[in-house]
N, C-alpha and C. Protein backbone atom coordinates (compact mmCIF):
# COMPACT_ATOMS: atom_id res chain seq x y z
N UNK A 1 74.75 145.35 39.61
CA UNK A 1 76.00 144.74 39.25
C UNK A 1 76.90 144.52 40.47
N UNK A 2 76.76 145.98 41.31
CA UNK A 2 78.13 145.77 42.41
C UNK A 2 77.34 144.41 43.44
N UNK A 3 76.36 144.29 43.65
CA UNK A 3 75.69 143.49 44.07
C UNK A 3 75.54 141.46 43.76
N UNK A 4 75.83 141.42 42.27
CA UNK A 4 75.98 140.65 41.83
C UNK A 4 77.25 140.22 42.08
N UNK A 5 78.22 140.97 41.91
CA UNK A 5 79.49 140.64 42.59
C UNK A 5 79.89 140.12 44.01
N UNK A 6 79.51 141.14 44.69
CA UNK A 6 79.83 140.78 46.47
C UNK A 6 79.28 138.99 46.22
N UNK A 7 77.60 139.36 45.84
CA UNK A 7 77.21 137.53 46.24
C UNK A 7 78.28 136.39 46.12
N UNK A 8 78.54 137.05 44.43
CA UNK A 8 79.60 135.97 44.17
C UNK A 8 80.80 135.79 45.02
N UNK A 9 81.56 136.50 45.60
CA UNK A 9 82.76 137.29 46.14
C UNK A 9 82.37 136.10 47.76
N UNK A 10 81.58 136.07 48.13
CA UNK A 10 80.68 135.82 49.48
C UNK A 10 80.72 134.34 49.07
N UNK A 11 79.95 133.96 47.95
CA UNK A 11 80.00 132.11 47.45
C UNK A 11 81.08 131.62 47.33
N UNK A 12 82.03 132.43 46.70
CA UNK A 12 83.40 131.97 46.32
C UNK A 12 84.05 131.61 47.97
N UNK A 13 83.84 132.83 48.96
CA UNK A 13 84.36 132.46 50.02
C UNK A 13 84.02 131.53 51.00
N UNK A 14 82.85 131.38 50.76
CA UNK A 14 82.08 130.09 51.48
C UNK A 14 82.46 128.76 50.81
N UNK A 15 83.23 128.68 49.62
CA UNK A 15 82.95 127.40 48.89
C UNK A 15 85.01 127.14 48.99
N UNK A 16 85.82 127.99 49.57
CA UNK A 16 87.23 127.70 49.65
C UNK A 16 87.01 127.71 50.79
N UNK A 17 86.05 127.95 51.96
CA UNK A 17 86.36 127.21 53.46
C UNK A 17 85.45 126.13 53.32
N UNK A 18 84.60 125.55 52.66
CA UNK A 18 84.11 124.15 52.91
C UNK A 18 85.24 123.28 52.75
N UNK A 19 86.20 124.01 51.15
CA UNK A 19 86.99 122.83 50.54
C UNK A 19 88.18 122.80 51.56
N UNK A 20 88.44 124.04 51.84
CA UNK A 20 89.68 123.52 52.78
C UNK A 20 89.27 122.67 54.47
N UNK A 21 87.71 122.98 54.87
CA UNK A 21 87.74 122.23 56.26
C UNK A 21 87.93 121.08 54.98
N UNK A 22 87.18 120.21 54.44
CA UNK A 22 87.33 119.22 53.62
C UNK A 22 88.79 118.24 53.52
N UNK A 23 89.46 119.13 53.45
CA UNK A 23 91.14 118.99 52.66
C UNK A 23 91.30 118.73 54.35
N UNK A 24 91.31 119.58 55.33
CA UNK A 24 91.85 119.33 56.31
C UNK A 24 91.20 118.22 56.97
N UNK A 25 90.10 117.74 57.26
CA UNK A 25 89.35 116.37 57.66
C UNK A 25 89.96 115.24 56.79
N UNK A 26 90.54 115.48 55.72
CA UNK A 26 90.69 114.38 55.09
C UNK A 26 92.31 114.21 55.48
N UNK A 27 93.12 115.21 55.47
CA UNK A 27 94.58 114.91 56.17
C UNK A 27 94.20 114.41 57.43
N UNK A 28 93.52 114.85 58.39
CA UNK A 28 93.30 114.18 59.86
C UNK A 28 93.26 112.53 59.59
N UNK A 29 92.27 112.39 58.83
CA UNK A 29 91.74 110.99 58.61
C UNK A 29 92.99 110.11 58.21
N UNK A 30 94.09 110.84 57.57
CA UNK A 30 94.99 109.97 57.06
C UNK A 30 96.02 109.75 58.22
N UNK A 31 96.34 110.64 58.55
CA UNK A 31 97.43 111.18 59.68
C UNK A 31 96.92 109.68 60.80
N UNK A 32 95.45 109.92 61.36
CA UNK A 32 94.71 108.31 62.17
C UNK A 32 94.70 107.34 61.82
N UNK A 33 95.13 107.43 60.42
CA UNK A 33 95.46 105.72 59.49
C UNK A 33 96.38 105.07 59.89
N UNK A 34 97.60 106.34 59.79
CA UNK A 34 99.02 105.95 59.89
C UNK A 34 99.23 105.68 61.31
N UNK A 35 98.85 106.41 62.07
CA UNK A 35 99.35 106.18 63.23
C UNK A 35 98.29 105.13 64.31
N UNK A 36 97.38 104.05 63.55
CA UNK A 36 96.98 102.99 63.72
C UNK A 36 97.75 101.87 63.25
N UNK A 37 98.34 102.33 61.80
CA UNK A 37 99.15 101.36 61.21
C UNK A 37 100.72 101.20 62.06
N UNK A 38 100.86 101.96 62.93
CA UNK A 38 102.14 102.00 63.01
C UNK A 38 101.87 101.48 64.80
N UNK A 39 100.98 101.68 65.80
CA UNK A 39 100.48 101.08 66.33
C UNK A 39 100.51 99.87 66.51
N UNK A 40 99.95 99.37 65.13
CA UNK A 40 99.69 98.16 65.25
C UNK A 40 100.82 97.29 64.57
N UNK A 41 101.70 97.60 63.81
CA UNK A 41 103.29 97.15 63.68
C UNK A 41 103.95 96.86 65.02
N UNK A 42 103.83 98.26 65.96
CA UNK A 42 104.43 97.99 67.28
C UNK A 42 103.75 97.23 68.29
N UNK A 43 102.57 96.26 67.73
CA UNK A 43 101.79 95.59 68.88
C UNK A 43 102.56 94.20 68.52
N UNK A 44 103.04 93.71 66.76
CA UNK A 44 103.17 91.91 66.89
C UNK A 44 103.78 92.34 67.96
N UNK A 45 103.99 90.57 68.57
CA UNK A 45 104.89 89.71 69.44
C UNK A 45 106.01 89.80 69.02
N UNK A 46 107.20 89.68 69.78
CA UNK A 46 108.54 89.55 69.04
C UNK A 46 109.20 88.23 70.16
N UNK A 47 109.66 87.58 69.44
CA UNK A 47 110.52 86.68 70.27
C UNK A 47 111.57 87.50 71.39
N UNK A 48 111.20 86.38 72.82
CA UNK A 48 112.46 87.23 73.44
C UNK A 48 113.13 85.98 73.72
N UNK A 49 114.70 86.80 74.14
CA UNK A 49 115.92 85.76 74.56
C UNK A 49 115.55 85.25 75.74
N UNK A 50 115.98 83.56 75.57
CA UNK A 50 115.87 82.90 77.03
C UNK A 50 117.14 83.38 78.09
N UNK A 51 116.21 83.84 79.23
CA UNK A 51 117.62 83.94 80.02
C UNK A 51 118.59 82.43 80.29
N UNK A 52 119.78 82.69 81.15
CA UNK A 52 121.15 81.86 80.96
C UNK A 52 120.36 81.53 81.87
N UNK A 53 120.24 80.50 82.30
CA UNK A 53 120.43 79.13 83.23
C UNK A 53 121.57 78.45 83.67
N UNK A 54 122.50 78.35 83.16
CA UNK A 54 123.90 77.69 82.88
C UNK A 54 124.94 77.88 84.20
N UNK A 55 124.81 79.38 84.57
CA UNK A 55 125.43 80.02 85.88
C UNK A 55 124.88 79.83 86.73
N UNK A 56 124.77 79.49 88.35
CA UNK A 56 123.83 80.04 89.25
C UNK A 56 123.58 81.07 89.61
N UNK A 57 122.73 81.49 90.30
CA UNK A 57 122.38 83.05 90.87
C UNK A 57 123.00 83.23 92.01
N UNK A 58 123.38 84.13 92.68
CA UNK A 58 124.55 84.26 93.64
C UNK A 58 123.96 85.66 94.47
N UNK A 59 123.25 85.59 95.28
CA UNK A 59 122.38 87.15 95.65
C UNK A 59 123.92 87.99 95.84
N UNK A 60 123.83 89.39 96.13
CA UNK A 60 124.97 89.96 96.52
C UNK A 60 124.51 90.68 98.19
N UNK A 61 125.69 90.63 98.87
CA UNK A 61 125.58 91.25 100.15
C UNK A 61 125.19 92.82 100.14
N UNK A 62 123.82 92.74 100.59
CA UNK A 62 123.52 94.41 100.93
C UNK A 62 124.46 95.93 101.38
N UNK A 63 124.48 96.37 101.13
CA UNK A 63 125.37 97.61 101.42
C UNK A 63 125.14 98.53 102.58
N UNK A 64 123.46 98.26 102.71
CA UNK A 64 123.30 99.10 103.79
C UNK A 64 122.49 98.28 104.75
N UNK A 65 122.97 99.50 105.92
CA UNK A 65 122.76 98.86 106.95
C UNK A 65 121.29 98.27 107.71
N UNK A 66 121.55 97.52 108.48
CA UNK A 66 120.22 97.25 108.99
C UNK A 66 119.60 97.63 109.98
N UNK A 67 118.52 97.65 109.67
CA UNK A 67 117.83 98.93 110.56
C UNK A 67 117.18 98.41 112.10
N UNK A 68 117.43 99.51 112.55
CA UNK A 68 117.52 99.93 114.46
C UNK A 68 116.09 99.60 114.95
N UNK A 69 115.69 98.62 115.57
CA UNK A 69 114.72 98.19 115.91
C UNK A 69 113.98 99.49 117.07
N UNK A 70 112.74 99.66 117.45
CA UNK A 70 112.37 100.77 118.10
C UNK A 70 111.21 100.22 118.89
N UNK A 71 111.13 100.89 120.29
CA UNK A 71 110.19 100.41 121.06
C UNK A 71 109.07 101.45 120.50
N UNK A 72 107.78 100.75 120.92
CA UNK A 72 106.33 101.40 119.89
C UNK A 72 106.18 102.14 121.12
N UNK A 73 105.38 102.96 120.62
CA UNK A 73 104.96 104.30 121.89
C UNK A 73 103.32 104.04 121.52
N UNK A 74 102.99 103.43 122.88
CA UNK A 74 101.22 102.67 123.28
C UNK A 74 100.75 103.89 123.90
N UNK A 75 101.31 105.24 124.38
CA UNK A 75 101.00 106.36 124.63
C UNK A 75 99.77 107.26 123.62
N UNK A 76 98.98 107.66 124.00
CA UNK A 76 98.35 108.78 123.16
C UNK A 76 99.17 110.08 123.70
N UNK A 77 99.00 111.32 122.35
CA UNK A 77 99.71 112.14 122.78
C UNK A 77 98.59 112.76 123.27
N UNK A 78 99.07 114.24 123.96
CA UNK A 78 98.05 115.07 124.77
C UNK A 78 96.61 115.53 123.72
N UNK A 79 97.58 116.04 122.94
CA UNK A 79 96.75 116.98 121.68
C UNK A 79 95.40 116.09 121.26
N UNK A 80 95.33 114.87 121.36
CA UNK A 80 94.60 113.34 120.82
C UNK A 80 93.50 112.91 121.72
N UNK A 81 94.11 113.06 123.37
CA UNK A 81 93.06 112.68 124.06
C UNK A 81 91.88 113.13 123.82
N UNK A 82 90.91 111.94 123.82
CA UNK A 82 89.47 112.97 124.47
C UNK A 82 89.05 114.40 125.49
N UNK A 83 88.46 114.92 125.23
CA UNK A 83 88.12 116.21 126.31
C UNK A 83 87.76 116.07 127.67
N UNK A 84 86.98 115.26 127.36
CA UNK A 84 85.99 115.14 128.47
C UNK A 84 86.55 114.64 129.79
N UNK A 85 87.83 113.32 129.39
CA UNK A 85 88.57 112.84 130.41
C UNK A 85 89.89 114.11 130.92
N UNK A 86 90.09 114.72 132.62
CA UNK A 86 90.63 115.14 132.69
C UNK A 86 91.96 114.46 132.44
N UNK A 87 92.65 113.11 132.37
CA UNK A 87 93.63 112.55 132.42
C UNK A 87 94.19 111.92 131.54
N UNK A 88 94.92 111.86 130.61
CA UNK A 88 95.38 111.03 129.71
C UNK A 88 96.21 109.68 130.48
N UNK A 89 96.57 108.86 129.73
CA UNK A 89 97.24 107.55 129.51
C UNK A 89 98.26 107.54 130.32
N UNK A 90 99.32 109.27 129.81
CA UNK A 90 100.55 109.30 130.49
C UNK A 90 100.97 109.76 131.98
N UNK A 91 99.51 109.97 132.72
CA UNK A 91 98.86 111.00 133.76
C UNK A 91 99.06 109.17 134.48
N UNK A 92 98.12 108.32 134.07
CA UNK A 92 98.03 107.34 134.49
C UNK A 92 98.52 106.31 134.94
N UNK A 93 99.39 105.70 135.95
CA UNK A 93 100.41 105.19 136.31
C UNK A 93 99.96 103.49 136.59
N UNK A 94 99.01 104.13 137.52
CA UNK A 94 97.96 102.42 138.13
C UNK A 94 96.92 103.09 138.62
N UNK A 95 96.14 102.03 139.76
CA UNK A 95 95.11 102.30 140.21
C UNK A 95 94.77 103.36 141.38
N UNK A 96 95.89 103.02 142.41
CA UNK A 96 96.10 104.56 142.95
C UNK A 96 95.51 106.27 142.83
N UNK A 97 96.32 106.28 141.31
CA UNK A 97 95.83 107.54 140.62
C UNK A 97 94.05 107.65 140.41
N UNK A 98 93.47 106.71 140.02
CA UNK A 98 92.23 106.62 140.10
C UNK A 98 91.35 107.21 141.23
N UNK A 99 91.76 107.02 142.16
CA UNK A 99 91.00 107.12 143.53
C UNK A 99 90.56 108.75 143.78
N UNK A 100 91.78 109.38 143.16
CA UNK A 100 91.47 110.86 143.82
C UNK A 100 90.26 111.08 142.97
N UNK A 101 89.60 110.68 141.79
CA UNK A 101 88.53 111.11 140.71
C UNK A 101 87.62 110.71 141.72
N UNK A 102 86.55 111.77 142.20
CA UNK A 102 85.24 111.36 142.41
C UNK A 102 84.30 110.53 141.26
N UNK A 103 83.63 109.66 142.03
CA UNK A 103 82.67 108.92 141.73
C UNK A 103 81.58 109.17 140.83
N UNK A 104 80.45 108.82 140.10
CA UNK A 104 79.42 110.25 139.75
C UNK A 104 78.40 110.00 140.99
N UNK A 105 78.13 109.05 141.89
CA UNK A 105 77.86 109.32 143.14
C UNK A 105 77.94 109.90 144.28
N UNK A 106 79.32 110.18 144.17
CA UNK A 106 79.75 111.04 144.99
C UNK A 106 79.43 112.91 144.71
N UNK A 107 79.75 113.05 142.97
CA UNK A 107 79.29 113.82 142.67
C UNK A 107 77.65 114.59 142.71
N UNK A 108 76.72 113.52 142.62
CA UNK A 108 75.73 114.00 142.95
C UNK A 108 75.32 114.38 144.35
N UNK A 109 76.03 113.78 145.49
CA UNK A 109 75.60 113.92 147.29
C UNK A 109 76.36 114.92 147.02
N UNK A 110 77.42 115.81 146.68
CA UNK A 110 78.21 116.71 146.99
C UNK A 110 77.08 117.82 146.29
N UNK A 111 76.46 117.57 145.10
CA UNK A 111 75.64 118.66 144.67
C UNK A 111 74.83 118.78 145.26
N UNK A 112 73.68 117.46 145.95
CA UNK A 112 72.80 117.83 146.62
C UNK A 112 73.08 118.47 148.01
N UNK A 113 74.24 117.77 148.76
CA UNK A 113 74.70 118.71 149.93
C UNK A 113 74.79 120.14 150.07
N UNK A 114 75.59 120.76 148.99
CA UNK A 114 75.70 122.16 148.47
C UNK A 114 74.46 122.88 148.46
N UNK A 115 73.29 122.22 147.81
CA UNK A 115 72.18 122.47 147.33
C UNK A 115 70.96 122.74 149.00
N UNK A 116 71.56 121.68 150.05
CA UNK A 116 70.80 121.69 150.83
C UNK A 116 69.76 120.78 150.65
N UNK A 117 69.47 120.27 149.90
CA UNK A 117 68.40 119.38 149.03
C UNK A 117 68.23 117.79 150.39
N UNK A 118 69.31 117.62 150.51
CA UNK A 118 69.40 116.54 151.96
C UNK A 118 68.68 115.83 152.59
């Protein structure tokens, strides 16, 4: 008997959560009706007003000021240069400065000199 009961007790409870997911899928479903229907109310076209033509347009004078023209900086900064070159851009004046850099010719007779190699 106590057995016969629980089952039932157990069916009964299985059969008020089918009906209520049920009940609740079916409010969802309505709730997505409405708010398609209302959607789609807010999609017609509505007439809009022609603007006036009648006046001319008259721009108004800016308020602020105009801005400070600036010379460009063609400089690289230090942090930017390549490694490899001991000299950056701002090191660099003209051709002068060039001269003190050995050659890689020069570099090699100075190694082989060192070297004795001769």
């Amino acid at each position: 008997m106590e057995r016969a009961r629980f089952a039932y007790q157990v069916a009964e409870k299985r059969r008020l959560i089918k009906q209520y997911k049920m009940e609740r899928e079916r409010q969802q479903k309505l709730e997505e009706q409405e708010e398609i229907k209302r959607l789609r109310k807010e999609l017609i076209p509505k007439a809009q007003l022609m603007p006036y033509f009648d006046r001319p347009f008259v721009p108004r004078r800016s308020e602020k000021q105009p801005t400070v023209p600036r010379e460009p900086k063609f400089c690289i900064p230090r942090h930017k240069t390549i490694r490899c070159c001991r000299m950056s851009c701002n090191d660099m004046s003209g051709p002068s400065q060039l001269q003190h850099l050995p050659s890689s010719v020069e570099k090699t007779e100075a190694l082989y000199k060192n070297r004795g190699l001769q």
